[in-house]
Structure formats: structure tokens, C-alpha cells
Protein backbone atom coordinates (compact mmCIF):
# COMPACT_ATOMS: atom_id res chain seq x y z
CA UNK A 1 0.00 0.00 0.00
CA UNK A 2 1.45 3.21 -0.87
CA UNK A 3 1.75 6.13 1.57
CA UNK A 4 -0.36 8.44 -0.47
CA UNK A 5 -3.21 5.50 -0.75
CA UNK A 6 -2.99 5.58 3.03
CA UNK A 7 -3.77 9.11 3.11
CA UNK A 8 -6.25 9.67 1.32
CA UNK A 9 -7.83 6.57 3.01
CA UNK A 10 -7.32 8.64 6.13
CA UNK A 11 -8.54 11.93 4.66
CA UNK A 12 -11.33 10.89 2.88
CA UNK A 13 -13.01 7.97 5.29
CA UNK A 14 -11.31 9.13 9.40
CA UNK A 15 -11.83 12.57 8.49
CA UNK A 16 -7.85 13.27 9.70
CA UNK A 17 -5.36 15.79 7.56
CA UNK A 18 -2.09 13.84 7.09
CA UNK A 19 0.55 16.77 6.44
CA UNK A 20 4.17 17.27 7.03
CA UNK A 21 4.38 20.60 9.28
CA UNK A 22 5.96 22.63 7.16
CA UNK A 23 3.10 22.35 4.20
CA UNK A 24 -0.09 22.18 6.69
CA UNK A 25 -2.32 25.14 5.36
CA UNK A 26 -2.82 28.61 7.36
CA UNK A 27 -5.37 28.20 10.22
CA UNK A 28 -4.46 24.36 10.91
CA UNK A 29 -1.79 25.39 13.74
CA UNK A 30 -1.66 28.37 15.47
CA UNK A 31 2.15 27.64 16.57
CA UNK A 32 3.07 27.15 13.09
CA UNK A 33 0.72 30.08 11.62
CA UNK A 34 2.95 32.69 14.42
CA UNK A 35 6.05 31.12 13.35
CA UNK A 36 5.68 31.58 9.81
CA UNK A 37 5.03 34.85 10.55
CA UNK A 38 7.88 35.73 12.88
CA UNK A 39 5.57 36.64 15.99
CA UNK A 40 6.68 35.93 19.12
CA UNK A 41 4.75 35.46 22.25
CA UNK A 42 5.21 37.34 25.31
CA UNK A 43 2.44 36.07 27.30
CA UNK A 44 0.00 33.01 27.43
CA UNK A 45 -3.41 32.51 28.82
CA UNK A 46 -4.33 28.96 29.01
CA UNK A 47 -7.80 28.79 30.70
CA UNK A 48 -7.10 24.82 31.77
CA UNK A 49 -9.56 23.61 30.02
CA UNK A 50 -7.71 20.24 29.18
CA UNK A 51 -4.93 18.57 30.85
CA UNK A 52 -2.41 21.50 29.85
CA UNK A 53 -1.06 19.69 26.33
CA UNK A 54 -1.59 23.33 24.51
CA UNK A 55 0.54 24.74 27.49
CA UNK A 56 3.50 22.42 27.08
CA UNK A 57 3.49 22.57 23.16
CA UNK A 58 3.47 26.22 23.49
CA UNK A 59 6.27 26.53 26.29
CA UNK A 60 8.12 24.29 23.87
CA UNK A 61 8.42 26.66 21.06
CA UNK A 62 7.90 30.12 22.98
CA UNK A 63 10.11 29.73 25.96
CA UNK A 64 10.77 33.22 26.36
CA UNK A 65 7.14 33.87 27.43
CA UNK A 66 5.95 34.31 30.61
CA UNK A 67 3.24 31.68 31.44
């Protein structure tokens, strides 16, 4: 089975985008989206809504923030 059988398979029946990061489109990733851009974030509100996975990922590539 080739990979881009697979993902369409996975597109098209699972509902689930299968990109590399780099080509995802604009609005898929808001870490991505700022970092295309060349924003960086000074401060992050994270309302705890989850198990703090959003926090961590955004730590990760904004570690200068204050959080």
C-alpha cells in the first residue's frame, strides 16, 4: 500500500489531515501560523480547560514567554 493511498484513506473515510508541518495550510496550527510569521509570544493565557497539552506545546516553542 502506498503512503499516499494511506492518506487519502485517512482523509477521505477518518476525516484526519495527514501533512508534514511545514506544508499544513494557514489556520491548521496556530504555533506554526505565528512562526511563519515571525511573531513571538510574550504572554500566554491557558484557561485549563484540558490537561495542559496546549501549554507544554506552546512553552516548547515560545520559551521566552511568561506563562
Amino acid at each position: 500500500m502506498s503512503g499516499r493511498y494511506v492518506k487519502h484513506l485517512l482523509d477521505r473515510y477518518a476525516g484526519y489531515w495527514v501533512y508534514k508541518s511545514k506544508y499544513l495550510p494557514v489556520g491548521a496550527d496556530l504555533r506554526l501560523d505565528l512562526g511563519r510569521l515571525g511573531i513571538s509570544v510574550n504572554t500566554l493565557f491557558d484557561v485549563g480547560a484540558n490537561v495542559g497539552q496546549s501549554y507544554l506545546r506552546f512553552r516548547k516553542d515560545f520559551p521566552r514567554g511568561r506563562y
